[in-house]
Protein backbone atom coordinates (compact mmCIF):
# COMPACT_ATOMS: atom_id res chain seq x y z
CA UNK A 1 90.26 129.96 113.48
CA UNK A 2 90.87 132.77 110.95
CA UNK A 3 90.07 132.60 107.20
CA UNK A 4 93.24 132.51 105.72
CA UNK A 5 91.65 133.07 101.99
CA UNK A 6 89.94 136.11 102.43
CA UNK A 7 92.66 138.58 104.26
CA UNK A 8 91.12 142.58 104.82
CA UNK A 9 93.63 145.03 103.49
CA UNK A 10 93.54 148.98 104.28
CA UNK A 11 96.29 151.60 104.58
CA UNK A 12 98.85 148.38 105.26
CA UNK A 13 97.16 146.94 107.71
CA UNK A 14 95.95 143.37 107.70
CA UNK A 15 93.72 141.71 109.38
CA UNK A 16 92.00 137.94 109.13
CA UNK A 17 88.18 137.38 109.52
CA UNK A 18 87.03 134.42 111.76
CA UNK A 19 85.91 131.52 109.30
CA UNK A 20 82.43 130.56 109.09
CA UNK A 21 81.57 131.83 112.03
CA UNK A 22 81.37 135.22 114.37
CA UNK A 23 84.28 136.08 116.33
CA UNK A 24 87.57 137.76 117.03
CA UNK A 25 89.44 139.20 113.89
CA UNK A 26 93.30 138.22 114.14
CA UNK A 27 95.30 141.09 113.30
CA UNK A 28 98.93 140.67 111.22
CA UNK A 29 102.14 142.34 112.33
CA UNK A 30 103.25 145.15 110.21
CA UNK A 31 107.06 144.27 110.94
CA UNK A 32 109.72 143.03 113.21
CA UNK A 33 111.91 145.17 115.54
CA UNK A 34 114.12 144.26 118.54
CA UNK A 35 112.03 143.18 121.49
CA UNK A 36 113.23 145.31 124.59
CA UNK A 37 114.56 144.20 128.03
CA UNK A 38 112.87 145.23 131.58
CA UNK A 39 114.62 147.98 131.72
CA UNK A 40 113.84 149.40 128.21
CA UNK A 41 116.96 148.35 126.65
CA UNK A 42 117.01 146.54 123.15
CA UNK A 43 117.31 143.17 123.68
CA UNK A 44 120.58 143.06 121.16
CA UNK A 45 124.17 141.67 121.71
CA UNK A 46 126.90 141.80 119.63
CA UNK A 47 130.64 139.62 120.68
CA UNK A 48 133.08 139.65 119.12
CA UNK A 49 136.37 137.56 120.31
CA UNK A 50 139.57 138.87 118.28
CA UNK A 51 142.82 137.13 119.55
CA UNK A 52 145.96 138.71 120.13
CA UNK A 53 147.70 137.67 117.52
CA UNK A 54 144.68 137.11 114.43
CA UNK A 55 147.07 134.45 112.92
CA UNK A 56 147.28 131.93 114.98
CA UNK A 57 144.39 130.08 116.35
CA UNK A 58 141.42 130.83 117.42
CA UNK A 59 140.84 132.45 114.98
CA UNK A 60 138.31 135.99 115.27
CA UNK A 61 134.27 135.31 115.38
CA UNK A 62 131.79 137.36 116.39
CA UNK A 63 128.32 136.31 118.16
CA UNK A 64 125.02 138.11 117.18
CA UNK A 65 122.26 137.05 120.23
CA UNK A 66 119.07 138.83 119.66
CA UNK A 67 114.87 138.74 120.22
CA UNK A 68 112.78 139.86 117.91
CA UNK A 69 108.82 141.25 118.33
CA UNK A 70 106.52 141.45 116.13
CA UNK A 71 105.08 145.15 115.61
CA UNK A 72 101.11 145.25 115.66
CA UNK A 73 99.15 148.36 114.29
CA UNK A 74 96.14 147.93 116.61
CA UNK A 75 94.47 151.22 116.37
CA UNK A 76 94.23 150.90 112.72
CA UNK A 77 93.02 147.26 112.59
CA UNK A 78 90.22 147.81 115.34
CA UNK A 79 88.93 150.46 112.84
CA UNK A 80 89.06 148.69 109.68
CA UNK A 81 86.90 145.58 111.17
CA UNK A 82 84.64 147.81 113.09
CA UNK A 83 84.29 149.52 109.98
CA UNK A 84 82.67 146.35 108.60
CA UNK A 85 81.27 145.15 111.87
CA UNK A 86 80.75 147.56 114.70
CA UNK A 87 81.64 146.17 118.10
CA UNK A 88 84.09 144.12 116.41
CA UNK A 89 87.46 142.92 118.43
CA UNK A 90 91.08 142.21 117.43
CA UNK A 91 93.66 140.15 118.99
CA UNK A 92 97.20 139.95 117.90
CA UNK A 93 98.22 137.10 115.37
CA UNK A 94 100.08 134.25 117.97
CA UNK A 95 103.36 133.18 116.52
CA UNK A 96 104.80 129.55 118.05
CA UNK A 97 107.55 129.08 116.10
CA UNK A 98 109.78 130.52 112.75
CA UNK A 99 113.27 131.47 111.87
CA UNK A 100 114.42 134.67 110.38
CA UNK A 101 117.49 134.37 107.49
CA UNK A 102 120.45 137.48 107.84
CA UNK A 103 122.20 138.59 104.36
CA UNK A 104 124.54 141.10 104.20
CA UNK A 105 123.97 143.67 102.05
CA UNK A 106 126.65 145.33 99.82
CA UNK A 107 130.34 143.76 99.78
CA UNK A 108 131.29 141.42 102.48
């Protein structure tokens, strides 16, 4: 388990010490970005459905399908625990669930 109360900070990187006991340091993401396909691609999709005539029914939506990854500095967190504990090890913070809110910015 990591030590939530004690996070290590450097250069925007952060990483969580084992609690109470020696271990593997769990390192935070730094951001989110679009997880890509097998073939390289983004793994983004925009639809959008506009009718022939927009006044009568259906009316135009749009669909937004998308994966997100996180993005993991691992360079820099191996060297900020191994810093503090040579031969240290990092492994990538495990996310099982979450949900991620859209806003608009500027006038919609």
């Amino acid at each position: 388990m990591p030590d939530f109360q004690s996070p290590i900070r450097a250069n925007g990187v952060s990483v969580l010490a084992p609690f109470r006991a020696p271990g593997t340091y769990t390192l935070l993401p730094q951001g989110l970005g679009i997880a890509r396909r097998e073939d390289g691609t983004g793994d983004f999709h925009l639809g959008i459905v506009r009718p022939e005539n927009p006044i009568i029914p259906p009316s135009p939506e749009g669909m937004l399908d998308f994966r997100l990854q996180p993005t993991f500095p691992v360079e820099e967190g191996l060297a900020i625990v191994r810093a503090r504990c040579p031969g240290a090890m990092v492994e990538q913070a495990v996310f099982r669930s979450g949900f991620v809110q859209i806003t608009p910015i500027g006038e919609f």
